[in-house]
C-alpha atoms as a PDB file:
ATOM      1  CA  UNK A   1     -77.834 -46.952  74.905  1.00  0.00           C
ATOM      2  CA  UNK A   2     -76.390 -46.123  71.392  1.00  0.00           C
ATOM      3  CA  UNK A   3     -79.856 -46.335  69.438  1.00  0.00           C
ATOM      4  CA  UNK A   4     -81.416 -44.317  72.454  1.00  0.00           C
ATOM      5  CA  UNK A   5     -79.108 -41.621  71.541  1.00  0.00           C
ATOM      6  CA  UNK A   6     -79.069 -41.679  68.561  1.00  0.00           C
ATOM      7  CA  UNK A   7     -82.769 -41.897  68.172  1.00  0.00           C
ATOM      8  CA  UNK A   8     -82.823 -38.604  70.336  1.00  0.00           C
ATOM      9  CA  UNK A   9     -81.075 -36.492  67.385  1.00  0.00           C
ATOM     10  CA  UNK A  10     -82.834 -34.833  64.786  1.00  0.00           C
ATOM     11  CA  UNK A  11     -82.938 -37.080  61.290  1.00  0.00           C
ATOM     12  CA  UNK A  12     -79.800 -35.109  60.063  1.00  0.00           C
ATOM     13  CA  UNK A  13     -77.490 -35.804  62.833  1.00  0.00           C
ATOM     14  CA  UNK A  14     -77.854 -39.392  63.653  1.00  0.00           C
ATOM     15  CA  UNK A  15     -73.962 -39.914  62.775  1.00  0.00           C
ATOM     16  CA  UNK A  16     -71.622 -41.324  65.719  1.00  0.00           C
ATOM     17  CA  UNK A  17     -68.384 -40.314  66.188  1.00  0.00           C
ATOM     18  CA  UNK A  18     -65.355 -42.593  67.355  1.00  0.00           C
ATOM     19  CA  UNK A  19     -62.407 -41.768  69.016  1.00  0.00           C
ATOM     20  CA  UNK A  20     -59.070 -43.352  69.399  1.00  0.00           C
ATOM     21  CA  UNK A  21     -56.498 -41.739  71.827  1.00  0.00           C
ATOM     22  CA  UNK A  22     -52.986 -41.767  71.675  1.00  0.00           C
ATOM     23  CA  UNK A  23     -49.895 -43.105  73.855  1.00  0.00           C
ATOM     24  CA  UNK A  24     -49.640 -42.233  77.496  1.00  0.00           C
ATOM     25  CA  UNK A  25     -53.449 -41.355  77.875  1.00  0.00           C
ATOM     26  CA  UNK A  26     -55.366 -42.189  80.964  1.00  0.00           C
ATOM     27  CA  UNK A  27     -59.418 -42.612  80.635  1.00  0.00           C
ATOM     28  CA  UNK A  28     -60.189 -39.356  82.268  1.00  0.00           C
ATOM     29  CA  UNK A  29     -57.244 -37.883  80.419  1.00  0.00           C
ATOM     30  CA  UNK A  30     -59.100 -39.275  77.231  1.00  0.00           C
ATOM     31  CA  UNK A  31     -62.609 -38.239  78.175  1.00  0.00           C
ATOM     32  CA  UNK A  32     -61.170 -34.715  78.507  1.00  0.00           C
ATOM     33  CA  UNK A  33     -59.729 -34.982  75.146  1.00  0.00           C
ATOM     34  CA  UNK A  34     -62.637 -35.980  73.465  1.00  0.00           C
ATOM     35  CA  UNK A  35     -64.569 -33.113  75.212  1.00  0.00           C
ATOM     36  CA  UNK A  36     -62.616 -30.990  74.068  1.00  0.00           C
ATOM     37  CA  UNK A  37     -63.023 -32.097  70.650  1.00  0.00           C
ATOM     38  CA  UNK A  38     -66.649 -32.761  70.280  1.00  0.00           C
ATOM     39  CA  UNK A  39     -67.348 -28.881  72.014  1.00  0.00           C
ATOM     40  CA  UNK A  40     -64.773 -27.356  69.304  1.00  0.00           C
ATOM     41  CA  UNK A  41     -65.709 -28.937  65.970  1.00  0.00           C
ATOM     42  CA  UNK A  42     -69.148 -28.900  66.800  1.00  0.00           C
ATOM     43  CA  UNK A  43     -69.809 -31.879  66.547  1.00  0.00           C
ATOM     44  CA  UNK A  44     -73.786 -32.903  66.785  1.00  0.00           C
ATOM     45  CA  UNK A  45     -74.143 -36.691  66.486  1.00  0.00           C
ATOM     46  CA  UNK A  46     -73.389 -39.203  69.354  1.00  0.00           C
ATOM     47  CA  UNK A  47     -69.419 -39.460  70.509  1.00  0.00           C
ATOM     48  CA  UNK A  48     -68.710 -42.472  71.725  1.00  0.00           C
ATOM     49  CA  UNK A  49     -64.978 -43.224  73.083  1.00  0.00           C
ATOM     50  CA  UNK A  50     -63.339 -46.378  72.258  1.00  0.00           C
ATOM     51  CA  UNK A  51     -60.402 -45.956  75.386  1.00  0.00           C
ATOM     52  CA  UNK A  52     -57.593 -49.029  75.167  1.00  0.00           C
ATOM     53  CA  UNK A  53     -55.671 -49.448  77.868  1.00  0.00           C
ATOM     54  CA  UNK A  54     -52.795 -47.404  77.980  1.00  0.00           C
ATOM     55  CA  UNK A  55     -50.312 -47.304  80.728  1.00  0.00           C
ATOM     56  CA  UNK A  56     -50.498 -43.718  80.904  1.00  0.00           C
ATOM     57  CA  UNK A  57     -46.787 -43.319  81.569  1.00  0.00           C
ATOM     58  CA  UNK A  58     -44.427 -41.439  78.943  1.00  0.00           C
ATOM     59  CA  UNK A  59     -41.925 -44.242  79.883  1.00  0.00           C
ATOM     60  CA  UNK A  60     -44.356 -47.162  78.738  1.00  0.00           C
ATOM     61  CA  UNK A  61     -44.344 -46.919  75.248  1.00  0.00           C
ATOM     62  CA  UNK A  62     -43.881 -50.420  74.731  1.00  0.00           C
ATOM     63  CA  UNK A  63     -46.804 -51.250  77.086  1.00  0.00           C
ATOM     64  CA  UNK A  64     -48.826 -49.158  75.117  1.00  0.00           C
ATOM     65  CA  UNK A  65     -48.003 -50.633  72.088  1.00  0.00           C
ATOM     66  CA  UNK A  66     -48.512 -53.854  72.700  1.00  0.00           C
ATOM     67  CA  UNK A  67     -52.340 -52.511  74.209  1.00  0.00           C
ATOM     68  CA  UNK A  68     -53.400 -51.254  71.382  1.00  0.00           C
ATOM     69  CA  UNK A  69     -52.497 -54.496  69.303  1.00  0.00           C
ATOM     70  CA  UNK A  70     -54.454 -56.496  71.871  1.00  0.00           C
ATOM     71  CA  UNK A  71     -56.924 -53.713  71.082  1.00  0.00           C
ATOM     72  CA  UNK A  72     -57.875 -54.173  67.511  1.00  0.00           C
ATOM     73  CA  UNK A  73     -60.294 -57.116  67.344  1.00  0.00           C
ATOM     74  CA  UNK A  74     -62.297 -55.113  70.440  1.00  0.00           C
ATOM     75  CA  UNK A  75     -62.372 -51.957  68.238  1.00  0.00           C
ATOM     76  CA  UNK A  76     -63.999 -54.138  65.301  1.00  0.00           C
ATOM     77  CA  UNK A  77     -66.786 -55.568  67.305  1.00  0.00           C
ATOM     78  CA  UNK A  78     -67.517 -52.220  68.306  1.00  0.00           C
ATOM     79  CA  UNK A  79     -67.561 -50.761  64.544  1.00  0.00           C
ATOM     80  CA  UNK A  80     -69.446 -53.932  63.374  1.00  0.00           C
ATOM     81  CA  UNK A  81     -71.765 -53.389  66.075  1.00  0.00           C
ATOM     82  CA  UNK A  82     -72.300 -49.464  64.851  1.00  0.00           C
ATOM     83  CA  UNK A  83     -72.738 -51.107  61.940  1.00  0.00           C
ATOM     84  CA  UNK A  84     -75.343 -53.026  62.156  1.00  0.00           C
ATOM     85  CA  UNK A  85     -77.202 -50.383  63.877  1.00  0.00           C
ATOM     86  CA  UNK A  86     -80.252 -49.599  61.730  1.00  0.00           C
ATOM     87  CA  UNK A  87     -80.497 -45.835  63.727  1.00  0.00           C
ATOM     88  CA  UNK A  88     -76.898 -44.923  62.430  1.00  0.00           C
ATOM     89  CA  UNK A  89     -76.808 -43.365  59.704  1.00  0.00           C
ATOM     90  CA  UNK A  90     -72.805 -42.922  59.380  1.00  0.00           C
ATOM     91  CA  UNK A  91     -69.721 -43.568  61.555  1.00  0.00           C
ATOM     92  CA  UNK A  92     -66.667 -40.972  62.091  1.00  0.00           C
ATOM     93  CA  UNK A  93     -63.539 -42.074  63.231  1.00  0.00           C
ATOM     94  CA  UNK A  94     -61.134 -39.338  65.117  1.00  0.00           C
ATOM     95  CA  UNK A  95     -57.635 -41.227  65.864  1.00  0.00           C
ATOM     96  CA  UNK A  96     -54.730 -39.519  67.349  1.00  0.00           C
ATOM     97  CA  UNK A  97     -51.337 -40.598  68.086  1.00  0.00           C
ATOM     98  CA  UNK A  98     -51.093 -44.236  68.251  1.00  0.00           C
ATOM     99  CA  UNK A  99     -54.301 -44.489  67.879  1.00  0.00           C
ATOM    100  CA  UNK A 100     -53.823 -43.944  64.254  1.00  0.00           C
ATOM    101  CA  UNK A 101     -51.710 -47.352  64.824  1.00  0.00           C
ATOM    102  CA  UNK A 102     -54.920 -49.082  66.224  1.00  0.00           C
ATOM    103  CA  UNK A 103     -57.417 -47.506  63.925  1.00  0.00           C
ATOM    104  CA  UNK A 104     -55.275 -48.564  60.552  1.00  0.00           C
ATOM    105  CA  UNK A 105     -54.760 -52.407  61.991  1.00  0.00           C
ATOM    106  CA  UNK A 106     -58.171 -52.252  62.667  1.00  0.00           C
ATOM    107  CA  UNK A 107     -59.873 -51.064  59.677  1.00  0.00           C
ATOM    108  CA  UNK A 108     -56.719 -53.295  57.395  1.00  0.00           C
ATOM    109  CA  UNK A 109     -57.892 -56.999  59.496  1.00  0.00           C
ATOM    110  CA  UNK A 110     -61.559 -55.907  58.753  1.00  0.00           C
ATOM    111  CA  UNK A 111     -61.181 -55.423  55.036  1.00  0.00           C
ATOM    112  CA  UNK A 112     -59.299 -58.731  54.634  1.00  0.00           C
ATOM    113  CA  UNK A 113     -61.745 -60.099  56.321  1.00  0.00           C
ATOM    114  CA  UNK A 114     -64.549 -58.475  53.941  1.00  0.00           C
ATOM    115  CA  UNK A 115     -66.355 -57.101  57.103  1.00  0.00           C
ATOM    116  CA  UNK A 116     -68.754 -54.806  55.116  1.00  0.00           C
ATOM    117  CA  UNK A 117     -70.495 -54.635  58.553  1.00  0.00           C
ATOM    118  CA  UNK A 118     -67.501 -52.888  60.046  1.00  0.00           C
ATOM    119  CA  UNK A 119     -66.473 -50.309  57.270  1.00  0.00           C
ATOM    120  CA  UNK A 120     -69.904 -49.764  55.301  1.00  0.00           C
ATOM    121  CA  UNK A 121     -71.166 -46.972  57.313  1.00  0.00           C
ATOM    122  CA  UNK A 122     -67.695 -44.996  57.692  1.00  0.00           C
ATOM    123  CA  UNK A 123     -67.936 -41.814  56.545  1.00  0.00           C
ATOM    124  CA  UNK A 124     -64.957 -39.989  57.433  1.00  0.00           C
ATOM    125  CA  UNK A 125     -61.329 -41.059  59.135  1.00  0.00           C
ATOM    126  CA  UNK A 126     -59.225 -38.338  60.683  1.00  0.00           C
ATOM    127  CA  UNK A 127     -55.510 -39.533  60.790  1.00  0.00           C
ATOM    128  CA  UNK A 128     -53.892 -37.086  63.716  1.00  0.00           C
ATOM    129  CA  UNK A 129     -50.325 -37.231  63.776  1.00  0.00           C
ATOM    130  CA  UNK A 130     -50.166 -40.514  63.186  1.00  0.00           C
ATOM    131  CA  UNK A 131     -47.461 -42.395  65.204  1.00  0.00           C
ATOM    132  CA  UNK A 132     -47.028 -44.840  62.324  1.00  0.00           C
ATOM    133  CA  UNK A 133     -43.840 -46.293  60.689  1.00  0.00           C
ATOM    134  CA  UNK A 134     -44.492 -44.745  56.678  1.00  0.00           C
ATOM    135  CA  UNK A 135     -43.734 -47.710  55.284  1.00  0.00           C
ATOM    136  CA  UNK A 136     -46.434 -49.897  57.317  1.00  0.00           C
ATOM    137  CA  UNK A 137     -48.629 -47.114  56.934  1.00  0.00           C
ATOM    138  CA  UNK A 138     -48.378 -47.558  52.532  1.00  0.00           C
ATOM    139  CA  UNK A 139     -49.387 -51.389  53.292  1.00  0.00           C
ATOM    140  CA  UNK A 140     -51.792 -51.484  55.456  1.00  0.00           C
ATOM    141  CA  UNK A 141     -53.887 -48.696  53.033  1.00  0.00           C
ATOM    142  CA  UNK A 142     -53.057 -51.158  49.995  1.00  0.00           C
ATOM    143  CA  UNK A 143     -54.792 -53.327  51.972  1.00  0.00           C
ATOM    144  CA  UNK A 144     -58.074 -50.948  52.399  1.00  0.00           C
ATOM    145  CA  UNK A 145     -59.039 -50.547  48.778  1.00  0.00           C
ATOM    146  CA  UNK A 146     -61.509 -47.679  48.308  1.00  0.00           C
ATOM    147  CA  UNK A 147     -61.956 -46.855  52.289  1.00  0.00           C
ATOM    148  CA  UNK A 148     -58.423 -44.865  52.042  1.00  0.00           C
ATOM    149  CA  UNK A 149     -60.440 -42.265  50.087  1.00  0.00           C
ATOM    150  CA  UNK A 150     -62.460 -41.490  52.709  1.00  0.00           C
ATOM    151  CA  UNK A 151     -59.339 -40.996  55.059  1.00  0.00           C
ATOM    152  CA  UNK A 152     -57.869 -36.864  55.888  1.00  0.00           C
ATOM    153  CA  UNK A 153     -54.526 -37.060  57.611  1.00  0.00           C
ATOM    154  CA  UNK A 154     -53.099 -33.775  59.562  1.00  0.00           C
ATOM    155  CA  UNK A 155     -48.930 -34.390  59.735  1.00  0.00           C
ATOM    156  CA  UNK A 156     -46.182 -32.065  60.675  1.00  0.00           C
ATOM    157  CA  UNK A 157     -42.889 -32.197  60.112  1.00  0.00           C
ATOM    158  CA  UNK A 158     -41.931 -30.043  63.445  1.00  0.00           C
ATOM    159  CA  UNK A 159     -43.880 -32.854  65.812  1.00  0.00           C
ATOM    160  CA  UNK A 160     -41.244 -33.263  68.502  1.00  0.00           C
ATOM    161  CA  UNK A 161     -42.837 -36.319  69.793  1.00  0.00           C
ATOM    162  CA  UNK A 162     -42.734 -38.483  66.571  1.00  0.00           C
ATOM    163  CA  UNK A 163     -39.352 -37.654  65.931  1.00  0.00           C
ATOM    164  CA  UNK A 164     -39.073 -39.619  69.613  1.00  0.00           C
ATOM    165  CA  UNK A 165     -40.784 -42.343  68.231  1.00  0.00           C
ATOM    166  CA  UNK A 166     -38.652 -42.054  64.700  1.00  0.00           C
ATOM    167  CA  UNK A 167     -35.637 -42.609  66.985  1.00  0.00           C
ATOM    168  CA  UNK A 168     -36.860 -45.645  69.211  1.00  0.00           C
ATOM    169  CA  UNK A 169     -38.015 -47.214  65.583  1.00  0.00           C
ATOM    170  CA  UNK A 170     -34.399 -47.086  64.228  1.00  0.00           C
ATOM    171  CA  UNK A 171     -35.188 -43.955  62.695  1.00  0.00           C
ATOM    172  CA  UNK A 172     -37.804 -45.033  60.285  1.00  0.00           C
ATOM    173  CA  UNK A 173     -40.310 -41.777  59.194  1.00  0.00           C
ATOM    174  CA  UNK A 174     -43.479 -41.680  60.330  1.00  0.00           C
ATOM    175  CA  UNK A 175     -46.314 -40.789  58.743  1.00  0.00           C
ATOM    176  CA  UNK A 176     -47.524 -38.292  61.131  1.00  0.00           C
ATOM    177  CA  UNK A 177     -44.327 -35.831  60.488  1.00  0.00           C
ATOM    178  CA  UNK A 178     -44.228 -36.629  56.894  1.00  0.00           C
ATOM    179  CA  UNK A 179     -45.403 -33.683  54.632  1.00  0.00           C
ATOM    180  CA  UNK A 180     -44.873 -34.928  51.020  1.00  0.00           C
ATOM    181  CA  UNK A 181     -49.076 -34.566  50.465  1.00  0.00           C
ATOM    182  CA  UNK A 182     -48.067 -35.679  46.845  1.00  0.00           C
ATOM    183  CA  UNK A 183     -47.645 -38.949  48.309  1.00  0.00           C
ATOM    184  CA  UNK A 184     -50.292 -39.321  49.919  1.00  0.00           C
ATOM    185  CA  UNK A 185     -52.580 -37.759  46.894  1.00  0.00           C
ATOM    186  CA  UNK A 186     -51.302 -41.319  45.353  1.00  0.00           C
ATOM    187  CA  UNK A 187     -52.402 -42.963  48.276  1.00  0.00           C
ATOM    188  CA  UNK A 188     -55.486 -41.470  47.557  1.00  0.00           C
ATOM    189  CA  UNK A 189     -55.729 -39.596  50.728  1.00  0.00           C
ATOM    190  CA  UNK A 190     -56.498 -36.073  51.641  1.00  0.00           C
ATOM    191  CA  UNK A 191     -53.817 -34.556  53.722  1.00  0.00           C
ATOM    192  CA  UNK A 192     -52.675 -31.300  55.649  1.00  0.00           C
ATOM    193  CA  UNK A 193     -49.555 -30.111  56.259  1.00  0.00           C
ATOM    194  CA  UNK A 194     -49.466 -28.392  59.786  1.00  0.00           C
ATOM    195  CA  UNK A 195     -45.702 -27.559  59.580  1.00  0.00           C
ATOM    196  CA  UNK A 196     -45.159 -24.429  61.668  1.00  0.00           C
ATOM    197  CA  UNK A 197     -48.660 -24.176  63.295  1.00  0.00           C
ATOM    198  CA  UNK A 198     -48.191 -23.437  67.189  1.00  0.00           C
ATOM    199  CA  UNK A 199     -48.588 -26.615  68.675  1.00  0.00           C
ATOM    200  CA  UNK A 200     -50.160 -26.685  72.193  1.00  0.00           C
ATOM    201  CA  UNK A 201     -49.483 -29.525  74.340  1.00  0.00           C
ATOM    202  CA  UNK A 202     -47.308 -32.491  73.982  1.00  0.00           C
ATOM    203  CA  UNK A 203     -44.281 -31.221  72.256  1.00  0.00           C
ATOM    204  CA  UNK A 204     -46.311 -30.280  69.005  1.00  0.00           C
ATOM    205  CA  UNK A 205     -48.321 -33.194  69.153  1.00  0.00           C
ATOM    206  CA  UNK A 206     -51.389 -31.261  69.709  1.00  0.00           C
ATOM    207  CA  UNK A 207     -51.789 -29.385  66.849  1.00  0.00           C
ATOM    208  CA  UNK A 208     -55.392 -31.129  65.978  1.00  0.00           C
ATOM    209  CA  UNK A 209     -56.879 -30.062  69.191  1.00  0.00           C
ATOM    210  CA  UNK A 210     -55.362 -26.594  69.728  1.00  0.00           C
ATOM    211  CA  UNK A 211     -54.931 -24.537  66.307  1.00  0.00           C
ATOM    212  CA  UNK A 212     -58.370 -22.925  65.812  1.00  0.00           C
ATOM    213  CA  UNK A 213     -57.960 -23.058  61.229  1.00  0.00           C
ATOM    214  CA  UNK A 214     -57.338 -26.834  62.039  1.00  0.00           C
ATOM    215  CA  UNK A 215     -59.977 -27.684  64.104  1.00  0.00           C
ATOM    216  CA  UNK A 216     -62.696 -25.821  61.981  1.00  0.00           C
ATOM    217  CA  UNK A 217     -61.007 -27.796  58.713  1.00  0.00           C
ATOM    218  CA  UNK A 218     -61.996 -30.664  61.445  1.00  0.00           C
ATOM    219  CA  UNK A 219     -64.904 -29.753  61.913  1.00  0.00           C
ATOM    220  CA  UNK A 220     -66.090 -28.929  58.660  1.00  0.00           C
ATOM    221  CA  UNK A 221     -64.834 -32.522  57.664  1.00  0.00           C
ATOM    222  CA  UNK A 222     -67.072 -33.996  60.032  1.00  0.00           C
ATOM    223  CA  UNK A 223     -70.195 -32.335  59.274  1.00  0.00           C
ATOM    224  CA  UNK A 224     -69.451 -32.291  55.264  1.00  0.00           C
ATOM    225  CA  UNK A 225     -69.271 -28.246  55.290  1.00  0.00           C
ATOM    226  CA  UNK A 226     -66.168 -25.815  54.783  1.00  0.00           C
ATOM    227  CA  UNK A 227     -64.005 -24.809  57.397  1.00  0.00           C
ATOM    228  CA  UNK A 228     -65.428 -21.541  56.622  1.00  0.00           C
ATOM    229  CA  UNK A 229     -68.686 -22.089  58.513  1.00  0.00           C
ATOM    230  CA  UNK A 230     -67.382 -22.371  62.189  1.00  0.00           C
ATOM    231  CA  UNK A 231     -66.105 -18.788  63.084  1.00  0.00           C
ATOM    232  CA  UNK A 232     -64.474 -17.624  65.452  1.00  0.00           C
ATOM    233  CA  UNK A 233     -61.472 -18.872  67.803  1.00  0.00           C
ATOM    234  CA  UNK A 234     -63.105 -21.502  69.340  1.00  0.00           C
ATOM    235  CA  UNK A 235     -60.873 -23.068  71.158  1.00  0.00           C
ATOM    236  CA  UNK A 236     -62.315 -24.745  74.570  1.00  0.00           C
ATOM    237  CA  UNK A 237     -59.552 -26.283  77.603  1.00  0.00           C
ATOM    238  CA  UNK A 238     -62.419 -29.271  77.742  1.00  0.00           C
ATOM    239  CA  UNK A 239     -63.654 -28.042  80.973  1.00  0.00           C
ATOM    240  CA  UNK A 240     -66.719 -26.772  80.265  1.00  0.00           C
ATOM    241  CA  UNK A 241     -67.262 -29.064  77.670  1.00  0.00           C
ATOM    242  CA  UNK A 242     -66.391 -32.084  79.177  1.00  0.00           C
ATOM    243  CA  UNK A 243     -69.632 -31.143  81.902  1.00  0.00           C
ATOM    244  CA  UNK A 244     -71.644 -31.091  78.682  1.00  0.00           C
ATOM    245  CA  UNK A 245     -70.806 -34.069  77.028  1.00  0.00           C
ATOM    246  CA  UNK A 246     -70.687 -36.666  80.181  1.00  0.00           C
ATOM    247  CA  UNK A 247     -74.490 -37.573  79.927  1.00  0.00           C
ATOM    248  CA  UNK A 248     -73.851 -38.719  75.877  1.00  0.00           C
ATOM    249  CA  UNK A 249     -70.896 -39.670  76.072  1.00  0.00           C
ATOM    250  CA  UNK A 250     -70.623 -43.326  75.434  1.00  0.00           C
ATOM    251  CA  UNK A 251     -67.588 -45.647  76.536  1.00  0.00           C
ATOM    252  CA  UNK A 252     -66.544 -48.159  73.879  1.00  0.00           C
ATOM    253  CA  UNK A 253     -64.168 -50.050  76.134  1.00  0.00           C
END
């Protein structure tokens, strides 16, 4: 199904596009997400949704955790699969949330492993408000090597919902509200400071999905082109979209 589609786009869009939801996200909660986000960046390749199974309860966060660990070696047979798909000719990863969690673990066991297959063809990573502890976050991209640099990361000190998950992690910082971009120049990753920017849904937690600057810099980061060249406000509730995008879009779970 994945080489059919992809064999059905023009030469210059034969790129797929992962995404990773976050904590207390249903599948058709996730679907509509990723609607959402393939209508507004504009996004032409093939989506595919990798959806681990959360709870989808805001008082499960230990459930979920413990999901997306059993997650990770599921999300590298899919990326070694895209992989070693002749058709693709680059994979995108969007992660939000803790999906950043199971993204990182992910892409860390697969380049101690030296899975080429799994990281060879990955393009771009976008890091959404990443509901990682800082500190794990600094080892696991020691562990990465060169595939950090091909990592953006949106953060924001004002996320409400990290701060949560600061204070049920002993009160460790987490990368997602952490806005010292110095340090994450020296990680050798690109990243945004979203401090301020209204944040939509989820107690700030949003702010990828529902600032219209942020998702054109999205955008433009996914097809390799300034933020610049999406106009406009464009800004979809995943309605609309989401009728659009159910005939491509491809479960990876």
């Amino acid at each position: 199904k994945v080489r059919a589609a992809v064999m059905a786009r023009p030469a210059g869009q034969r790129q797929v596009l992962v995404f990773t939801h976050g904590f207390n996200t249903r599948f058709d909660e996730a679907v509509f997400r990723f609607a959402q986000i393939v209508e507004d960046t504009g996004f032409q390749g093939v989506p595919i949704l990798f959806s681990w199974p959360s709870r989808g309860s805001a008082t499960e966060y230990g459930y979920d955790r413990d999901s997306a660990i059993y997650s990770r070696d599921q999300l590298e047979v899919l990326l070694t699969g895209l992989g070693n798909e002749s058709s693709i000719g680059s994979v995108d990863i969007f992660a939000h949330s803790m999906g950043n969690w199971l993204t990182l673990e992910t892409l860390r066991q697969a380049s101690i492993a030296n899975n080429k297959r799994a990281t060879s063809k990955i393009r771009r990573v976008v890091l959404a408000a990443p509901d990682v502890d800082m500190d794990v976050f600094r080892t696991q991209i020691t562990r990465m090597g060169d595939l950090s640099s091909r990592f953006v990361l949106y953060a924001s000190s004002d996320d409400n919902a990290l701060r949560l998950s600061r204070f049920l992690f002993g009160g460790m910082n987490r990368a997602g509200e952490n806005t010292d971009l110095a340090e994450f120049k020296r990680l050798g990753i690109e990243a945004h400071d979203l401090s301020g920017v209204p944040g939509g849904f989820g107690k700030n937690h949003g702010k990828a999905f529902n600032d219209a600057e942020t998702v054109r810099s999205i955008g433009g980061v996914l097809a390799e082109r300034g933020p610049e060249a999406r106009p406009g406000n464009v800004i979809s509730d995943g309605v609309e979209a989401l009728g659009r995008l159910t005939r491509k879009l491809t479960p990876g779970q």
